[in-house]
Protein backbone atom coordinates (compact mmCIF):
# COMPACT_ATOMS: atom_id res chain seq x y z
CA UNK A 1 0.00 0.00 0.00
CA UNK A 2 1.66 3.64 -0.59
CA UNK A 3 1.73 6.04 1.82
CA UNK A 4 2.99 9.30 3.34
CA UNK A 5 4.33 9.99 6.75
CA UNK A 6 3.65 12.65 8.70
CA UNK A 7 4.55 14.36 11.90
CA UNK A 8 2.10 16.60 14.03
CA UNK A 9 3.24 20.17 13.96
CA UNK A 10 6.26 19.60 11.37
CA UNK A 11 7.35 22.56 9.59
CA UNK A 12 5.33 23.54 6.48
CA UNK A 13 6.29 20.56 3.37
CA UNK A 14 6.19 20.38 0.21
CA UNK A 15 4.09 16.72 -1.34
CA UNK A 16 2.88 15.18 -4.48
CA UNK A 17 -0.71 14.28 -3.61
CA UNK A 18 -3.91 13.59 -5.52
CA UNK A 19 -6.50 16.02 -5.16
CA UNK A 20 -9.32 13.97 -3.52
CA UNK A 21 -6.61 12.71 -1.44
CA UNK A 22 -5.81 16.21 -0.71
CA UNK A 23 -9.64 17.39 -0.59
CA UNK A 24 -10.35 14.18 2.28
CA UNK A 25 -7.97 15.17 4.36
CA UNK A 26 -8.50 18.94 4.54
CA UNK A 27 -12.16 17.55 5.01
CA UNK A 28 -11.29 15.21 8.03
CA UNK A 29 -9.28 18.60 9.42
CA UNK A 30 -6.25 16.90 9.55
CA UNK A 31 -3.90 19.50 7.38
CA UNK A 32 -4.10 22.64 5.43
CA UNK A 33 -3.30 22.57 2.35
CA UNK A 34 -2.02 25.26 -0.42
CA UNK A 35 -1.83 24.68 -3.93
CA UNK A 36 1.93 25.07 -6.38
CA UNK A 37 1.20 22.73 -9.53
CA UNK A 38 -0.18 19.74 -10.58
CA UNK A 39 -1.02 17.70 -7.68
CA UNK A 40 1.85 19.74 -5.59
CA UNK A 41 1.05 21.12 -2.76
CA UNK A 42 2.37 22.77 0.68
CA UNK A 43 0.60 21.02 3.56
CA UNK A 44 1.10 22.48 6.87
CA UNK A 45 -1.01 23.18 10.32
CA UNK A 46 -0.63 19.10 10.77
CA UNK A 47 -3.24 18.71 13.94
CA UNK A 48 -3.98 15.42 14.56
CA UNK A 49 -2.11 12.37 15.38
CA UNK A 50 -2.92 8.79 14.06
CA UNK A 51 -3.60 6.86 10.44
CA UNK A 52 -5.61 7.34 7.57
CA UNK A 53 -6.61 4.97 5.12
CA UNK A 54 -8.15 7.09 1.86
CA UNK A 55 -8.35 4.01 -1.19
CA UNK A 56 -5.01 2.27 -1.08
CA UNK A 57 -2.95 5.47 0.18
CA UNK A 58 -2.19 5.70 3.87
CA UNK A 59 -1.28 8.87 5.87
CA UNK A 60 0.58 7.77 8.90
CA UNK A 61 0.68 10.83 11.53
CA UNK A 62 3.14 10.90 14.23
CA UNK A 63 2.96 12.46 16.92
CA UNK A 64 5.61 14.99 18.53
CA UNK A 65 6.22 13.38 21.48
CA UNK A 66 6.45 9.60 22.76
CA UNK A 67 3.32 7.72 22.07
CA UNK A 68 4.05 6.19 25.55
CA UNK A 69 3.64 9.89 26.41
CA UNK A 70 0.76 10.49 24.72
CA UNK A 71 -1.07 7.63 25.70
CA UNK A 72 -0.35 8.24 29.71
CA UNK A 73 -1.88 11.69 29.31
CA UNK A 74 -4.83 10.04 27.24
CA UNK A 75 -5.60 7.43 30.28
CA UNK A 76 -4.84 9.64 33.22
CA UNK A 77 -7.55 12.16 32.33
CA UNK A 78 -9.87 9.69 30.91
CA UNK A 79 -9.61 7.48 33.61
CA UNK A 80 -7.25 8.13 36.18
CA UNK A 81 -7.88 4.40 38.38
CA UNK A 82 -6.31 3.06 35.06
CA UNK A 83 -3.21 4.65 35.31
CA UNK A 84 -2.57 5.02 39.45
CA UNK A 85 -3.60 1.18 39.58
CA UNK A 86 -0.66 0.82 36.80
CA UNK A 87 -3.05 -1.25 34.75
CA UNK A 88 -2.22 0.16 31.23
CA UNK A 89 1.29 1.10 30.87
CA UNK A 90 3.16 1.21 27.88
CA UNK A 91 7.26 0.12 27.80
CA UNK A 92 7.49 0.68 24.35
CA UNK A 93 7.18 2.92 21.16
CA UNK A 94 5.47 1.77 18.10
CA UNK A 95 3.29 3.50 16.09
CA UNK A 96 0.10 4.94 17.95
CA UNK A 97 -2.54 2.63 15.89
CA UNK A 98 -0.56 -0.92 17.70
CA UNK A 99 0.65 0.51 20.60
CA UNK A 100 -3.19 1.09 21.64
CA UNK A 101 -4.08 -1.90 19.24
CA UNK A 102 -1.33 -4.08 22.02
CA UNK A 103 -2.55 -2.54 24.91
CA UNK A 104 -6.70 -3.21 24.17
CA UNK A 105 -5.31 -6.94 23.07
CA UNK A 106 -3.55 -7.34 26.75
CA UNK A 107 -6.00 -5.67 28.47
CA UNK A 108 -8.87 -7.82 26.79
CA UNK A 109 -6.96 -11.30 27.37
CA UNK A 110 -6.65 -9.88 31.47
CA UNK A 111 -10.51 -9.04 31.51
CA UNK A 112 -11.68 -12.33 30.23
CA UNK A 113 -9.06 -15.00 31.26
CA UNK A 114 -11.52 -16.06 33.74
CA UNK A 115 -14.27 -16.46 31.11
CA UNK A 116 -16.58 -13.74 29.89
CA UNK A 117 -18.72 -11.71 32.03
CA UNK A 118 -22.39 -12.21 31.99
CA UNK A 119 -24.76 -10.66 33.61
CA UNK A 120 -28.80 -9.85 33.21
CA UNK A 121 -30.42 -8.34 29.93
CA UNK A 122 -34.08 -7.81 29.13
CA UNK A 123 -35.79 -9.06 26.58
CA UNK A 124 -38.82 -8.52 24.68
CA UNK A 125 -39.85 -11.58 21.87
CA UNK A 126 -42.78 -12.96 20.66
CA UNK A 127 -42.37 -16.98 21.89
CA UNK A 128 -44.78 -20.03 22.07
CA UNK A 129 -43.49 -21.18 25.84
CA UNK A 130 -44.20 -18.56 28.56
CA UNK A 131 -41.41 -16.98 30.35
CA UNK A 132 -40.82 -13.70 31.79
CA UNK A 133 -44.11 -11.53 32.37
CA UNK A 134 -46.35 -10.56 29.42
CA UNK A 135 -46.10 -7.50 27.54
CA UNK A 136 -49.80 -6.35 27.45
CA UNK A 137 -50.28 -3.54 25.21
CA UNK A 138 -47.74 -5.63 22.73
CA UNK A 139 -49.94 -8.83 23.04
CA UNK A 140 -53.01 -6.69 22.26
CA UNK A 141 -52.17 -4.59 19.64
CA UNK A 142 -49.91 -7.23 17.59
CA UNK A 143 -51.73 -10.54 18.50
CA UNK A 144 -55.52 -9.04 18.77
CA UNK A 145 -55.97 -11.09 22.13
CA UNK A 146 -54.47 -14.61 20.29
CA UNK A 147 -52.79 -16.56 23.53
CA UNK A 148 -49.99 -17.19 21.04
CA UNK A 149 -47.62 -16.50 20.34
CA UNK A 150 -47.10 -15.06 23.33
CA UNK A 151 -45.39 -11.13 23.73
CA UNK A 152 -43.02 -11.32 26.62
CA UNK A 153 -40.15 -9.67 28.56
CA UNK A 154 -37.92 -11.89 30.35
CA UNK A 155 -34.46 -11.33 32.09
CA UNK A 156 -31.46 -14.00 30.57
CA UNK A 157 -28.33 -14.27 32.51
CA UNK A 158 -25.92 -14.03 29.12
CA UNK A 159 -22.62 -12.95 27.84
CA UNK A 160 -24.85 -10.31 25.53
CA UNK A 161 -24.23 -7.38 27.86
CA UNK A 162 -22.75 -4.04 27.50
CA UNK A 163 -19.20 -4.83 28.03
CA UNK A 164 -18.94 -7.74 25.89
CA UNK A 165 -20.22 -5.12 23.05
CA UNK A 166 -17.87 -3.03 24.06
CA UNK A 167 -14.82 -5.67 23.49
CA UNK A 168 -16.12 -6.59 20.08
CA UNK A 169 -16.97 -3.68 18.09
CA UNK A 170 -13.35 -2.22 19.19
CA UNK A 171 -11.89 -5.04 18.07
CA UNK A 172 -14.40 -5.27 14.79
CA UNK A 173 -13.15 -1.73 14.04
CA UNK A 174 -9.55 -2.25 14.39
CA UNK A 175 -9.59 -5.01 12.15
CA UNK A 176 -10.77 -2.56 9.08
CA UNK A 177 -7.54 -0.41 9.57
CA UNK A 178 -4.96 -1.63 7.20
CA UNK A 179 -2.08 -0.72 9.19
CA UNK A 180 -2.42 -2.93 12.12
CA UNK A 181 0.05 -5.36 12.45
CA UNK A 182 -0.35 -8.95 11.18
CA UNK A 183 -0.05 -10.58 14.98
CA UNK A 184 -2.18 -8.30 16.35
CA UNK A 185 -4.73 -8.53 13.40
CA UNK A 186 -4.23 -12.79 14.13
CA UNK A 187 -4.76 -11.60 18.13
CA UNK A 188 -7.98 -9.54 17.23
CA UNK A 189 -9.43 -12.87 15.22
CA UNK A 190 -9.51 -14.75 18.40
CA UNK A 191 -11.04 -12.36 20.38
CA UNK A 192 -13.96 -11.82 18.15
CA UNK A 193 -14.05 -15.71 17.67
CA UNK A 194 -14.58 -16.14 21.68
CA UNK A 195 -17.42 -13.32 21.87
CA UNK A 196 -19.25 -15.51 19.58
CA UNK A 197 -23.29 -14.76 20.38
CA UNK A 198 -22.58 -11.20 21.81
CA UNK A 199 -24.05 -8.20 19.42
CA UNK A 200 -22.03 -5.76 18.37
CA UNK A 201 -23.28 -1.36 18.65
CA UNK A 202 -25.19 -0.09 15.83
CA UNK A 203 -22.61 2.23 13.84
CA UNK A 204 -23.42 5.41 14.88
CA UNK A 205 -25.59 5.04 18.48
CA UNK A 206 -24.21 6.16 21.43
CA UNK A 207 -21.85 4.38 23.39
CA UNK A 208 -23.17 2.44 27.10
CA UNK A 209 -21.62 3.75 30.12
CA UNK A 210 -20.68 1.07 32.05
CA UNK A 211 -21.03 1.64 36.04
CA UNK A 212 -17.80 -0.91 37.19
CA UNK A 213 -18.04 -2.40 40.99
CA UNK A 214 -16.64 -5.55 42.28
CA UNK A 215 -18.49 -8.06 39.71
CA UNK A 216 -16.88 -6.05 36.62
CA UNK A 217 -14.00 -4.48 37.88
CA UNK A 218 -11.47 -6.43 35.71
CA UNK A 219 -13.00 -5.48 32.38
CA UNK A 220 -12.21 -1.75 33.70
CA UNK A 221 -9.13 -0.97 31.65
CA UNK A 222 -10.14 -3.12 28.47
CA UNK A 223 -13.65 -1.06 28.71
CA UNK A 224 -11.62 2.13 28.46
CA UNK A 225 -9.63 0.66 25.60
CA UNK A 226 -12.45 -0.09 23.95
CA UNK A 227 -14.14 3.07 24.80
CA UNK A 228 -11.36 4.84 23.62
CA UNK A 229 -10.79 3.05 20.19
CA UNK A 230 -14.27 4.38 19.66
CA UNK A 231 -14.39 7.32 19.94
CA UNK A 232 -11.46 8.08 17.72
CA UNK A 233 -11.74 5.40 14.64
CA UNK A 234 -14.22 6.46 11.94
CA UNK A 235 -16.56 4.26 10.20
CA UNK A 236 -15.94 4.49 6.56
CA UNK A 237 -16.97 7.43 4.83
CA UNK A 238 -16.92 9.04 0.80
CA UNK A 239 -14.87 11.66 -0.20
CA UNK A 240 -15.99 11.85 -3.68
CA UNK A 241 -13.82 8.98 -5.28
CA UNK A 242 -11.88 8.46 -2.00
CA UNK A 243 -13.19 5.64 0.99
CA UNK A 244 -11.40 6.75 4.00
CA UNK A 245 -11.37 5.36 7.55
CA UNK A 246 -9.44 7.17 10.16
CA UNK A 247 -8.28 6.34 13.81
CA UNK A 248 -7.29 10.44 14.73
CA UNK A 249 -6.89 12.04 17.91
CA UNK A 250 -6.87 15.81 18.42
CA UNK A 251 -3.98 16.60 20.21
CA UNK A 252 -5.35 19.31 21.54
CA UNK A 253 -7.99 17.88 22.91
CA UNK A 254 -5.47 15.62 24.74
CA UNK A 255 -3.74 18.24 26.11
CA UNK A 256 -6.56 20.42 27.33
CA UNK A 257 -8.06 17.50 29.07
CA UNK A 258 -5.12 15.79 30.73
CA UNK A 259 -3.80 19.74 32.04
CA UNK A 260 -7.13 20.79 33.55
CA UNK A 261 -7.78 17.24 34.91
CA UNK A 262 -4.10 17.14 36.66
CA UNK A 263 -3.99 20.79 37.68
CA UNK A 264 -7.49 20.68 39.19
CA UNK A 265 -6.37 17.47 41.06
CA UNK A 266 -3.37 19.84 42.78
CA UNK A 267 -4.82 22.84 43.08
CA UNK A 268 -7.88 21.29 45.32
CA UNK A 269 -5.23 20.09 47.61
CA UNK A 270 -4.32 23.22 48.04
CA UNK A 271 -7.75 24.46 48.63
CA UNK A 272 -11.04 25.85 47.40
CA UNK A 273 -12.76 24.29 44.48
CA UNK A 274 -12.74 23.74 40.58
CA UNK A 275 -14.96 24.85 38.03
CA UNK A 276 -14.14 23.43 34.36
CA UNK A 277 -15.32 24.77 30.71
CA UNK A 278 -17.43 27.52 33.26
CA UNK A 279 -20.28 28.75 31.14
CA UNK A 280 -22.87 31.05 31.79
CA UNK A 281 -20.78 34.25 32.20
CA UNK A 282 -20.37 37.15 29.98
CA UNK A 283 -17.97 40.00 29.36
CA UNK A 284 -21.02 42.89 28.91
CA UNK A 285 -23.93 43.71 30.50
CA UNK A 286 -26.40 42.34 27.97
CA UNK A 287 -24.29 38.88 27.88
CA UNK A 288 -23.79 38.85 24.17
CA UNK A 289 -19.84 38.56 24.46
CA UNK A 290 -19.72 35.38 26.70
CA UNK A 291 -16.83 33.56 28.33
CA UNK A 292 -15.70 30.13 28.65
CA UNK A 293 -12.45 29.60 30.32
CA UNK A 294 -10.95 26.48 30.63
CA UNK A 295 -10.62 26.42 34.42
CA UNK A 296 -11.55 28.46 36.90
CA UNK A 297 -10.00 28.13 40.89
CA UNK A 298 -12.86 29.68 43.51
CA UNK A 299 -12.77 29.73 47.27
CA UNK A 300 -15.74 31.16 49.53
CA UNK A 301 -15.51 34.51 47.84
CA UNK A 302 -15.01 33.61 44.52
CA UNK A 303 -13.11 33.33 41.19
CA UNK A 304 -9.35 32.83 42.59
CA UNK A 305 -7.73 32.16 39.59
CA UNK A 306 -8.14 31.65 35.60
CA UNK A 307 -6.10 29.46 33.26
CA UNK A 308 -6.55 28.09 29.92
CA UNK A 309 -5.07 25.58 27.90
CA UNK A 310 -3.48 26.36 25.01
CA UNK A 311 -1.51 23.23 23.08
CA UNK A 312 -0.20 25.65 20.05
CA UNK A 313 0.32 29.46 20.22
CA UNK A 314 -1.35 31.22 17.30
CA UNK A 315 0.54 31.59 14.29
CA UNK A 316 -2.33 34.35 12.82
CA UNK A 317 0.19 37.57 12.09
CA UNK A 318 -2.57 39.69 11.20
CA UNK A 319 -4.04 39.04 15.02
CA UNK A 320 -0.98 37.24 16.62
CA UNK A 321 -2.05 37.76 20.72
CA UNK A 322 -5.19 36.14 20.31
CA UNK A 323 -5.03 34.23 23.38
CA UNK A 324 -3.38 37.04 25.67
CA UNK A 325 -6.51 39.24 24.44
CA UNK A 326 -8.55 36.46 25.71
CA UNK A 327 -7.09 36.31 29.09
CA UNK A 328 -7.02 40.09 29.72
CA UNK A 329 -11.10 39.57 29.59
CA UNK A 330 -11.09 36.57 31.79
CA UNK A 331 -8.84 39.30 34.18
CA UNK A 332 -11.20 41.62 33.71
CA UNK A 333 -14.49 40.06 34.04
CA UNK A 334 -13.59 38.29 37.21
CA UNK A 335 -11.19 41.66 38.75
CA UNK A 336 -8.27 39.52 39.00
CA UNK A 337 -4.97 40.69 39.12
CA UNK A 338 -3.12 37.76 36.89
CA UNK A 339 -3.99 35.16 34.59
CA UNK A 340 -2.60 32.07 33.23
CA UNK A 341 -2.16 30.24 30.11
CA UNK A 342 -0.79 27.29 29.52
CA UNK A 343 1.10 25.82 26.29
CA UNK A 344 3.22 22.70 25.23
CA UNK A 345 7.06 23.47 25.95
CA UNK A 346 8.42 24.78 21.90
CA UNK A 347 4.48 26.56 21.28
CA UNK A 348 5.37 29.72 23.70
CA UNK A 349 8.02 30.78 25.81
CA UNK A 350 7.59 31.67 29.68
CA UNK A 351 6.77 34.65 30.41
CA UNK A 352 5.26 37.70 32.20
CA UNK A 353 2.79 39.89 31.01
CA UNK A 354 2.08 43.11 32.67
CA UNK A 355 -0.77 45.24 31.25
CA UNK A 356 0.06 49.27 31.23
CA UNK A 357 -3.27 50.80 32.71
CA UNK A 358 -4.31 48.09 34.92
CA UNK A 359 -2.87 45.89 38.30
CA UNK A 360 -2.87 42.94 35.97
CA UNK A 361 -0.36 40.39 34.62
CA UNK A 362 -0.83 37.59 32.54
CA UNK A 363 1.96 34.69 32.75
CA UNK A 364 2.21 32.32 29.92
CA UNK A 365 3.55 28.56 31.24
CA UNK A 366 4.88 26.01 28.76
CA UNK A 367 4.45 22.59 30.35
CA UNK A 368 7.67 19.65 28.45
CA UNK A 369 5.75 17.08 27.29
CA UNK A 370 8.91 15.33 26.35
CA UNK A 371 9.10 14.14 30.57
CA UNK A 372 8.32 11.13 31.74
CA UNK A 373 5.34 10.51 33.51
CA UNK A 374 6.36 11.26 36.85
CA UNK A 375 8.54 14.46 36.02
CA UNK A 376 5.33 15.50 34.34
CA UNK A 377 3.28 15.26 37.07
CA UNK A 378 5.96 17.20 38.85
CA UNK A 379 5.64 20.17 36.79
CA UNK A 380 1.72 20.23 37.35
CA UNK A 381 2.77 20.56 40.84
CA UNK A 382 4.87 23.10 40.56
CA UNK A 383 2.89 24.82 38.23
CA UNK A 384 -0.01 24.80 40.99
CA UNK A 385 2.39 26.58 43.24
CA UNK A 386 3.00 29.32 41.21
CA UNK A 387 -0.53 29.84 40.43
CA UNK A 388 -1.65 29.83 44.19
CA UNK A 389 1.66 32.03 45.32
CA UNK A 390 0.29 34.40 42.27
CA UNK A 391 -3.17 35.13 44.23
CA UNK A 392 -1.44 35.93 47.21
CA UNK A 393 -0.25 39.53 45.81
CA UNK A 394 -1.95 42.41 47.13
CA UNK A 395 -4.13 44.20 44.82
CA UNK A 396 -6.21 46.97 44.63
CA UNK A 397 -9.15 45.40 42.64
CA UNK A 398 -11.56 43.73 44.93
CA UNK A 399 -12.80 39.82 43.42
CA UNK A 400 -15.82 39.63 41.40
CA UNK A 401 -18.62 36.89 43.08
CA UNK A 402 -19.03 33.71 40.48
């Protein structure tokens, strides 16, 4: 199969590419893409991580930093248990597709070594022995009052539940990405093989939440795997000549979530309490301009501190503070005298901000993601230091309630 490797956040390249190649990818929001010739093009603003499939071509997208990396900061703010009970941890590098495709394989061999789960599932059928309790209004309106066959709704004790599906239509889904290696494709097989008689989810409904207590506790991690797998693999789709399937992940997304997910954790220790993606506020007095930071800190008389995420700074020269603009209204709207944004180590240097006109700073962070997981969690913790030893300077503006 041909192919083209990429790397997240590369420098601006130069590629001979089809045009619906082109077209589904800038469709999927994967690159942009400029124009120099005949199927040439400059392809830049590379934003997610992951592989393609579009035909028989394959885009391979690597990610910046260690996909062991990546995947700790996927787990730990997805599902933190996972990660302090050291269920899921990666020793190696491969590429992102088998290095998740080995982990859900492991973790799915763990969960069901014992046998599968099972566990009660109602049914509704029409049947000619009784079982269950009758379904009333069905047995009316389908049969006419005919004592069979009879509408029922029984309970079976099966391996048909929710986190069998789960296991299944992962695995289902990795099998239709090209890329995957040939063990773990030979791995996947078996897997399906032994969930023989479970169903698999409808493409396209939503996905169960599974509540996990002692009875299901050791299909946890393989349920997040699953979960996980998911949420980021397309189904097939047309892109005019083109069928692509995708497993992406925003890194952005990944960032944002794992940051305000380990920096709430510290800064609670500390004191006071979190408020994430805080809506409902505005910057006027009619509330047309409204405000979402990413994080908000608040104690008994409210909003201590505002951060926000920010993976990449902007690269837009004809508006290039974008995000400091945006802080300097979270400053203002709450009367605080600093606030705090934080980037990927390479995106934005450190730095202070002061503001001429106002008692207000703004202090851009830069978090390595390069460190291992430990050393990461290190600079949270430092970084929720500075942020609490930065409320503790006087100032004359008084905090603003919620």
């Amino acid at each position: 199969m041909k192919g083209l490797e990429l790397t997240e956040g590369a420098a601006p390249e130069r590629v001979q590419l089809s045009t619906d190649i082109v077209a589904a990818l800038c469709r999927l929001d994967v690159i942009t893409a400029v124009p120099t010739g005949a199927e040439d093009w400059i392809i830049s603003n590379i934003r997610k991580v992951g592989v393609i499939r579009l035909g028989d071509f394959q885009v391979e997208i690597k990610p910046k930093i260690p996909v062991s990396r990546l995947f700790f900061m996927m787990s730990y703010s997805a599902d933190r248990k996972i990660w302090k009970a050291q269920d899921i941890i990666i020793d190696q590098d491969d590429d992102l597709l088998n290095t998740i495709g080995d982990a859900f394989i492991r973790q799915s061999a763990r969960a069901t070594e014992e046998g599968l789960l099972q566990g009660y599932k109602t049914f509704e059928d029409s049947l000619q022995v009784f079982r269950g309790r009758l379904n009333v209004s069905a047995q009316v309106g389908r049969r006419a009052g005919l004592p069979l066959p009879a509408e029922l709704i029984f309970d079976e004790y099966t391996i048909n539940i929710s986190e069998n599906s789960l296991l299944l239509t992962a695995a289902q889904r990795l099998l239709r990405l090209p890329s995957l290696s040939r063990r773990h494709r030979t791995s996947l097989l078996k897997l399906v093989q032994r969930l023989d008689g479970v169903q698999a989810i409808v493409p396209g409904a939503k996905l169960p939440a599974i509540e996990f207590t002692r009875l299901n506790t050791r299909y946890r991690p393989a349920v997040f795997l699953a979960t996980l797998i998911l949420q980021n693999a397309s189904l097939e789709q047309r892109h005019g000549e083109i069928t692509a399937s995708a497993f992406l992940f925003d890194m952005w997304q990944i960032f944002e979530d794992f940051l305000t997910i380990a920096l709430s954790e510290q800064l609670r220790r500390i004191g006071g309490t979190i408020e994430l993606q805080a809506k409902g506020r505005a910057l006027d007095t009619a509330g047309s301009i409204s405000l979402i930071p990413d994080l908000l800190w608040k104690d008994a008389r409210g909003v201590r501190a505002v951060i926000d995420a920010k993976y990449k700074a902007p690269k837009n020269f004809a508006y290039p503070n974008a995000d400091i603009y945006q802080m300097l209204a979270y400053c203002t709207r709450f009367r605080l005298p600093s606030g705090h944004l934080i980037y990927a180590k390479g995106e934005e240097e450190p730095r202070v901000l002061r503001i001429i006109g106002l008692d207000t700073s703004i202090s851009c962070h830069a978090i390595d993601l390069n460190q291992t997981p430990d050393a990461l969690l290190q600079q949270i913790r430092r970084l929720a230091a500075e942020i609490h030893q930065s409320t503790q300077v006087p100032t004359g503006l008084p905090r603003q309630l919620g």
